[in-house]
C-alpha atoms as a PDB file:
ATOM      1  CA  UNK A   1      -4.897  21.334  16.216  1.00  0.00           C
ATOM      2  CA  UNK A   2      -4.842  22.942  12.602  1.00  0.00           C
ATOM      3  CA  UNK A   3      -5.067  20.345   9.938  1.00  0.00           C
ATOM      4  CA  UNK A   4      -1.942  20.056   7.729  1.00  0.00           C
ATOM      5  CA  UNK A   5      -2.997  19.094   3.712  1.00  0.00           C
ATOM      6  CA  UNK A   6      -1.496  18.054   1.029  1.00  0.00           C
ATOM      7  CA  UNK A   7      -1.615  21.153  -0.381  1.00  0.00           C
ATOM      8  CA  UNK A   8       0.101  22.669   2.609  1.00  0.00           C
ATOM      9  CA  UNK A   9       2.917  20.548   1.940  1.00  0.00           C
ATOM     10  CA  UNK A  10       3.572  21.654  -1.646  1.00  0.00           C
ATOM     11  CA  UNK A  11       4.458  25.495  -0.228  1.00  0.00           C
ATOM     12  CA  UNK A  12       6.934  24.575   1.489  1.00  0.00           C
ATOM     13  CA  UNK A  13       9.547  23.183  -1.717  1.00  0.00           C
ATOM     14  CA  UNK A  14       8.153  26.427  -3.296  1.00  0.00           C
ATOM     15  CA  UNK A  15       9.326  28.687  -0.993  1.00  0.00           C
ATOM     16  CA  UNK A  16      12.562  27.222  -0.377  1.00  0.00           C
ATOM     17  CA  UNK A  17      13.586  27.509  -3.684  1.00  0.00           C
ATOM     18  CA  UNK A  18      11.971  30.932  -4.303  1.00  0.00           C
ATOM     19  CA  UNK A  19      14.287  31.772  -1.483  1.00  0.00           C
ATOM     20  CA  UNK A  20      17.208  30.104  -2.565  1.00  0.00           C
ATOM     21  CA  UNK A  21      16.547  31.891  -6.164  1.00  0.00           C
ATOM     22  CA  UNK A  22      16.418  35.283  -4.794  1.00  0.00           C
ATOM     23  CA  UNK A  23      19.366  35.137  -2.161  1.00  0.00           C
ATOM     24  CA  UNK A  24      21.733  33.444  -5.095  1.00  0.00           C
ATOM     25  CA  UNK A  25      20.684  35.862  -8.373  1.00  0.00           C
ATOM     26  CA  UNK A  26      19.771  39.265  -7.902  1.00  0.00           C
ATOM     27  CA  UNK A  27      18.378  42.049 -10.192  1.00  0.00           C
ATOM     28  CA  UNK A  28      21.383  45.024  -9.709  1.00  0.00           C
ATOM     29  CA  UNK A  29      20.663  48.439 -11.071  1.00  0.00           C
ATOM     30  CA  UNK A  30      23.654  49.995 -12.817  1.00  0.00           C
ATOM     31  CA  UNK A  31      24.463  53.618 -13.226  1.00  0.00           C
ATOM     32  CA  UNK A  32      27.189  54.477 -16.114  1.00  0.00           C
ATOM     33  CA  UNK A  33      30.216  56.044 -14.754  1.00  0.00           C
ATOM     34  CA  UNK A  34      31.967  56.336 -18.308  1.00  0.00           C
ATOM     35  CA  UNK A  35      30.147  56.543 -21.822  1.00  0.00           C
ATOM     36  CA  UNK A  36      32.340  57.253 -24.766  1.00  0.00           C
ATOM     37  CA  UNK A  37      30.895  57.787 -28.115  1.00  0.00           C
ATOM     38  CA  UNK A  38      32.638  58.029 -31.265  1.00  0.00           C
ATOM     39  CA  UNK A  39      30.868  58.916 -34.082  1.00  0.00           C
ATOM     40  CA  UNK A  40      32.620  58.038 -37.787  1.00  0.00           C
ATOM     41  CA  UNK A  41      32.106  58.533 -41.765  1.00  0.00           C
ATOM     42  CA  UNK A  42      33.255  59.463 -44.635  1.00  0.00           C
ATOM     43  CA  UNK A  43      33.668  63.002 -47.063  1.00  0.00           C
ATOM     44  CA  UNK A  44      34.281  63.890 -50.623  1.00  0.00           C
ATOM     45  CA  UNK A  45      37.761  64.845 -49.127  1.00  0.00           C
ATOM     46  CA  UNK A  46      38.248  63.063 -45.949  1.00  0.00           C
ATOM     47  CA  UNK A  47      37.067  60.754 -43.145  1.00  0.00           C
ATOM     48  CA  UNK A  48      35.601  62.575 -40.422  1.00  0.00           C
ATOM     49  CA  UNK A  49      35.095  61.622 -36.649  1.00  0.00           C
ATOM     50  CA  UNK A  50      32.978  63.357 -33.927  1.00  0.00           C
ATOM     51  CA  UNK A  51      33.112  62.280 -30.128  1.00  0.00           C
ATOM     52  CA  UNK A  52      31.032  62.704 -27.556  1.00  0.00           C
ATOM     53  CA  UNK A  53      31.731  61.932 -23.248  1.00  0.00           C
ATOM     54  CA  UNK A  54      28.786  63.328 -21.366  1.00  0.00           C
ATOM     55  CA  UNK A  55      25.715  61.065 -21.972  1.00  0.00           C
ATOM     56  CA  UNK A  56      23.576  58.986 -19.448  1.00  0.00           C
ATOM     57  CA  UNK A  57      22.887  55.599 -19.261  1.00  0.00           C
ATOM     58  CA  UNK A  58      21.078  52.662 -16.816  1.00  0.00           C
ATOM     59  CA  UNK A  59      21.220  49.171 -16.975  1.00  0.00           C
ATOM     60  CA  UNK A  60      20.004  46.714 -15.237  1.00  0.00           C
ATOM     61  CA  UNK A  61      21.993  43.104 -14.685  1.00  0.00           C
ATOM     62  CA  UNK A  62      20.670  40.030 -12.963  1.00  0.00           C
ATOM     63  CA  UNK A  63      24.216  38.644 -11.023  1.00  0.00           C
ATOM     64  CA  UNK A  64      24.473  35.517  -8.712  1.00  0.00           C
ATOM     65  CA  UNK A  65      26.616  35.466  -5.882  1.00  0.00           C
ATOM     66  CA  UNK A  66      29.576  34.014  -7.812  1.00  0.00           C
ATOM     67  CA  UNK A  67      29.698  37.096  -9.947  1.00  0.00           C
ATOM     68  CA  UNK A  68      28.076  35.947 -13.191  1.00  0.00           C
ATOM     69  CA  UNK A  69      25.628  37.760 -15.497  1.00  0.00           C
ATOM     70  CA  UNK A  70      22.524  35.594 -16.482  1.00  0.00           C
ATOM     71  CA  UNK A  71      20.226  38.473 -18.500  1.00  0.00           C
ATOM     72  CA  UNK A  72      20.132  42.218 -18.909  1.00  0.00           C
ATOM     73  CA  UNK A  73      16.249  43.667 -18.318  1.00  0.00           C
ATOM     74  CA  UNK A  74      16.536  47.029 -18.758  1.00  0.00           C
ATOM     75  CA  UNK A  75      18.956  49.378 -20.949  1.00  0.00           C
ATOM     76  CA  UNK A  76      18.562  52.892 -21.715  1.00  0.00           C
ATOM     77  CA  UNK A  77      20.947  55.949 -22.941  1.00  0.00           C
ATOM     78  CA  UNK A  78      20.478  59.506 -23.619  1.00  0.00           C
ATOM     79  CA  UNK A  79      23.454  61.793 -25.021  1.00  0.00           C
ATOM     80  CA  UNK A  80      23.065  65.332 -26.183  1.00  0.00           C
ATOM     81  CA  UNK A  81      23.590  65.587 -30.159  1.00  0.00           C
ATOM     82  CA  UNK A  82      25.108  69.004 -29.347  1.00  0.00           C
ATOM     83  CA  UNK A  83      27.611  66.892 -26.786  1.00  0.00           C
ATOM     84  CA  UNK A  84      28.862  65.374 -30.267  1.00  0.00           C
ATOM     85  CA  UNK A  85      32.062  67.202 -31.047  1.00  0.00           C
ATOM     86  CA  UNK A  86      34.497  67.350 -34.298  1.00  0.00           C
ATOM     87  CA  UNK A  87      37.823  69.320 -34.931  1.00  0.00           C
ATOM     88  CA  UNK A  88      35.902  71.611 -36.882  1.00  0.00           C
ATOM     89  CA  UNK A  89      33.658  74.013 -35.614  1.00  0.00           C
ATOM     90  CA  UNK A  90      32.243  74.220 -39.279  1.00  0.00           C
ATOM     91  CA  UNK A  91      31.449  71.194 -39.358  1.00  0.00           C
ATOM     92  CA  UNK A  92      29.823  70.467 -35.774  1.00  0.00           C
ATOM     93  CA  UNK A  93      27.397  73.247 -36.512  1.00  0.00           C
ATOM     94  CA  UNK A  94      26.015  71.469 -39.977  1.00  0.00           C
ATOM     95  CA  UNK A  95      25.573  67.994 -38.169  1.00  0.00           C
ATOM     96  CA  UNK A  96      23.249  70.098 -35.407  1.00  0.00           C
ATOM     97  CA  UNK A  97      21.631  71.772 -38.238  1.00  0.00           C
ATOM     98  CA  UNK A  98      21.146  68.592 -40.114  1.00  0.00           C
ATOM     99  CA  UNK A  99      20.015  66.822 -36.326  1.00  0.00           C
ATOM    100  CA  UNK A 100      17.747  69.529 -36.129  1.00  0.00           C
ATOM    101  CA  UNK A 101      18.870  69.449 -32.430  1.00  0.00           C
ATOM    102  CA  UNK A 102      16.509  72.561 -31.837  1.00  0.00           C
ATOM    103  CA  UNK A 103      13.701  70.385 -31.993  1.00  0.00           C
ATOM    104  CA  UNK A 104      15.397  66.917 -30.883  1.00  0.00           C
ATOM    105  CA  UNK A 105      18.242  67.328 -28.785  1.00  0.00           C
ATOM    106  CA  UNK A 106      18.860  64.019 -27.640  1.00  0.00           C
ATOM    107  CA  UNK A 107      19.818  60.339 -28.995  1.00  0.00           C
ATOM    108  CA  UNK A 108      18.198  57.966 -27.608  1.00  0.00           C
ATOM    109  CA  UNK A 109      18.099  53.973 -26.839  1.00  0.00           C
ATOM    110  CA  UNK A 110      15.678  51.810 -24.960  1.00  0.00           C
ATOM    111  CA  UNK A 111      16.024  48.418 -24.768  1.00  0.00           C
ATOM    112  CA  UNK A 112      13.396  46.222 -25.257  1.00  0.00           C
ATOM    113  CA  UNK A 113      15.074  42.577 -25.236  1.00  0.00           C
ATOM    114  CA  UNK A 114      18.092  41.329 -24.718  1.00  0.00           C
ATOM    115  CA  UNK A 115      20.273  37.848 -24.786  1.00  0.00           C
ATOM    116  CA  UNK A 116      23.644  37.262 -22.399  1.00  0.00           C
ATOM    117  CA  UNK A 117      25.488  34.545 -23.949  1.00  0.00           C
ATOM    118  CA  UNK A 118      28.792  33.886 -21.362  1.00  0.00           C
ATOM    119  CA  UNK A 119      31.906  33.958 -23.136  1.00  0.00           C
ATOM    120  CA  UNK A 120      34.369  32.518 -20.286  1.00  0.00           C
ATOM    121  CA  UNK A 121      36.428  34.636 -17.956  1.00  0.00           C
ATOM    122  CA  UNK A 122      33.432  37.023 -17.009  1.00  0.00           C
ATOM    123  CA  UNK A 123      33.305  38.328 -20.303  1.00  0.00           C
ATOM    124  CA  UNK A 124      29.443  38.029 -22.357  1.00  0.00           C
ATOM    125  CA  UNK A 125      28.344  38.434 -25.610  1.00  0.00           C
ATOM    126  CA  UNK A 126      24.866  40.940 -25.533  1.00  0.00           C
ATOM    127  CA  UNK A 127      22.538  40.653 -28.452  1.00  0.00           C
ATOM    128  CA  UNK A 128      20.413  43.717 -27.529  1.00  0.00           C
ATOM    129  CA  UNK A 129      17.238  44.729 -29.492  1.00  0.00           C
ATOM    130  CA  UNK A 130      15.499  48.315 -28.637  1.00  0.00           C
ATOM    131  CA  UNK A 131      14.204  51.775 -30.034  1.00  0.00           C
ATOM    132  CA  UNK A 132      16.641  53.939 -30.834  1.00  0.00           C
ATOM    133  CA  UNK A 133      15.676  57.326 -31.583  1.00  0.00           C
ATOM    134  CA  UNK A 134      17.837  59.976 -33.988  1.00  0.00           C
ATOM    135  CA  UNK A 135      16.890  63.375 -35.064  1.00  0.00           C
ATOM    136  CA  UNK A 136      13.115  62.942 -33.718  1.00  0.00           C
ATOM    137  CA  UNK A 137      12.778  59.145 -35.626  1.00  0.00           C
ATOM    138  CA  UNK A 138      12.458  56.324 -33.748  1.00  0.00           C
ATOM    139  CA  UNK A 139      13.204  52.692 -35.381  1.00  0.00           C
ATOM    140  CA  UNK A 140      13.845  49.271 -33.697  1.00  0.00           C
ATOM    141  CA  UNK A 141      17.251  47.992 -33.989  1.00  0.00           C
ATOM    142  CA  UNK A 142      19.668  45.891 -33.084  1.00  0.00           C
ATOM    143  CA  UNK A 143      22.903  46.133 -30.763  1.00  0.00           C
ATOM    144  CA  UNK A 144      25.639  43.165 -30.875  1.00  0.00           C
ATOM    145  CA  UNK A 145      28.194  44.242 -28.118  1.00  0.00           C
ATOM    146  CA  UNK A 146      30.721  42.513 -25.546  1.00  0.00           C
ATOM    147  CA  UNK A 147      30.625  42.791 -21.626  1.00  0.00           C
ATOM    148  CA  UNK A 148      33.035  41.927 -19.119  1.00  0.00           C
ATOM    149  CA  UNK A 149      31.930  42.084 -15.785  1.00  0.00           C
ATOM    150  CA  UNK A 150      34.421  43.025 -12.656  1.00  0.00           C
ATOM    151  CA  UNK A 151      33.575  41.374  -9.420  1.00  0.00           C
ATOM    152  CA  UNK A 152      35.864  43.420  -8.008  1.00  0.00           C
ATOM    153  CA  UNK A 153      34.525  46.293  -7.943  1.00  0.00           C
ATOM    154  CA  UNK A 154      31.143  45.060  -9.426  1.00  0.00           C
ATOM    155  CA  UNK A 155      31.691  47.195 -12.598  1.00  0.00           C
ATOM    156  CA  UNK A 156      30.125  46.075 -16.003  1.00  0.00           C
ATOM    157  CA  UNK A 157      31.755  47.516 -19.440  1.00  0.00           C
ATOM    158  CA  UNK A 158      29.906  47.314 -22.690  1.00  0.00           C
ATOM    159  CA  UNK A 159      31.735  47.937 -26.443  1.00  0.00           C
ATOM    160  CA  UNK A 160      30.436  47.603 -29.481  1.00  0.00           C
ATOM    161  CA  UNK A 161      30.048  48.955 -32.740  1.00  0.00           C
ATOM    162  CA  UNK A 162      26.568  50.046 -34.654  1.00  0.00           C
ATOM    163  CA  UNK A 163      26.506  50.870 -38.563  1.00  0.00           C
ATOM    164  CA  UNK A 164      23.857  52.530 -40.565  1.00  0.00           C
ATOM    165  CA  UNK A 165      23.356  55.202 -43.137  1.00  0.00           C
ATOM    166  CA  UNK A 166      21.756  58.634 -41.729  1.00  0.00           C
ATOM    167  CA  UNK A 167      19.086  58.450 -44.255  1.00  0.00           C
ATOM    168  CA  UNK A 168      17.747  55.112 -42.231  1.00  0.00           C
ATOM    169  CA  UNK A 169      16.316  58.071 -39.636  1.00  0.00           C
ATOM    170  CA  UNK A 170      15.774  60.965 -42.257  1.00  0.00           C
ATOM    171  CA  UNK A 171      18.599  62.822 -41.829  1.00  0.00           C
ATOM    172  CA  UNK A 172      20.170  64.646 -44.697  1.00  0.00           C
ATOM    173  CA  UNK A 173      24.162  63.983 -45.065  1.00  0.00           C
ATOM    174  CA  UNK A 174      25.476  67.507 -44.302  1.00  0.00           C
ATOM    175  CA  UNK A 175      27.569  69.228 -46.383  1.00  0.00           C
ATOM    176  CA  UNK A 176      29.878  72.141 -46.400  1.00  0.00           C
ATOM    177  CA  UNK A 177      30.958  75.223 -48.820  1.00  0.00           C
ATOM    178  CA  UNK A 178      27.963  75.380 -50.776  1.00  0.00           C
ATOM    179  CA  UNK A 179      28.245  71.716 -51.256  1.00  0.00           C
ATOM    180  CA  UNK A 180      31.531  71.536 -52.611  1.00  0.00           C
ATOM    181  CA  UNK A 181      32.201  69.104 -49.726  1.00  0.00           C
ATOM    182  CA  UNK A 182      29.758  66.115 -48.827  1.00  0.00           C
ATOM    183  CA  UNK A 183      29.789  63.740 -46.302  1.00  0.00           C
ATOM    184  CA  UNK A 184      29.225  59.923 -46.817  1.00  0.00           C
ATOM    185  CA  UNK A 185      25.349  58.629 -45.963  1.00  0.00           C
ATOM    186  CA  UNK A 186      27.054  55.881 -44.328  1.00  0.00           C
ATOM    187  CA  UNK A 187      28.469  56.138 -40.561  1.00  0.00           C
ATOM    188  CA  UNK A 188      29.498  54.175 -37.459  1.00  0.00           C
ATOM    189  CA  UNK A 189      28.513  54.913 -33.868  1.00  0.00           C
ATOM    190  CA  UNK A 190      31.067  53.143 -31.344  1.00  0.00           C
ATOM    191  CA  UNK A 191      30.286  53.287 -27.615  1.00  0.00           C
ATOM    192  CA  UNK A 192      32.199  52.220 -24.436  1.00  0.00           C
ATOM    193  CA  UNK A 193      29.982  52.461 -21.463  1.00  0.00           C
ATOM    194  CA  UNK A 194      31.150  51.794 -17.941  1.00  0.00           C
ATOM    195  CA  UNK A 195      28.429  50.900 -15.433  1.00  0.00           C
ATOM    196  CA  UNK A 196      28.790  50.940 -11.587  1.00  0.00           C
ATOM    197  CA  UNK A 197      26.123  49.606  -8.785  1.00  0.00           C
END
């Protein structure tokens, strides 16, 4: 008869709550259904905006079996600079030209850590940190957005706003008419992504 030890013994509490763990929080991988961009700033004659719809992103939730978000491991985005659009056809072609899009044609945001703070009602508070990459320069920075999760249909949308000036990744403020109309070094990126399992 096989000998049961001590050490035999321990396992067992080990695996049952391993197993208990697992069954009750799960890592989901999320695909993004919607991702709105707005893109915002100023001129020497008017505020501009410039939106964008058709970019790709993952994330990756852990969610128990009651529906609530305990952590966010993974978070990426890519959306085509040229997918950035304006009123003015003018003006869409100087942002490429100051993007240098021919060269770097996508934005681009990895996460690399990331707090969920639960805000009541399914709805979080995400203090994300990560690489973001414009115009072929990459710089760490952060993202404070909201989540509300929808255990209905197990949906997760993120807002949240982002400010900077374009200089902070080399990029040139575009202007227009010889330079009798300049655009502001200082913009805001807005984002609404929609993520499904």
């Amino acid at each position: 008869m096989k000998k049961i030890t001590l050490k035999s013994l321990a396992i067992i509490p080990a695996m049952f709550f391993t197993t208990c763990f697992t069954t009750l929080s799960a890592q989901s991988v999320f695909q993004s259904q919607v991702m709105n961009i707005s893109l915002t700033g100023t001129s020497s004659i008017h505020d501009w905006e410039m939106k964008a719809a058709n970019g790709k992103s993952e994330a990756t939730f852990v969610v128990d079996a009651n529906g609530n978000v305990s952590s966010l491991s993974r978070l990426s985005f890519t959306l085509p600079a040229k997918s950035l659009k304006s009123k003015h056809t003018m003006m869409d072609n100087n942002t490429y030209k100051a993007l240098n899009t021919s060269k770097n044609p996508n934005i681009i945001f990895v996460l690399t850590s990331a707090t969920v703070s639960p805000k009541g009602a399914n709805n979080y508070l995400l203090n994300c940190v990560g690489k973001l990459t414009i115009a072929g320069t990459t710089k760490e920075t952060d993202l404070v957005a909201t989540g509300k999760y929808n255990p209905a249909d197990k949906s997760f949308t993120i807002n949240g706003v982002k400010k900077m000036k374009m200089t902070d990744y080399n990029v040139k403020p575009p202007t227009v008419m010889m330079g009798t109309i300049k655009t502001g070094n200082d913009i805001s990126i807005a984002y609404n992504l929609k993520f499904i399992k």
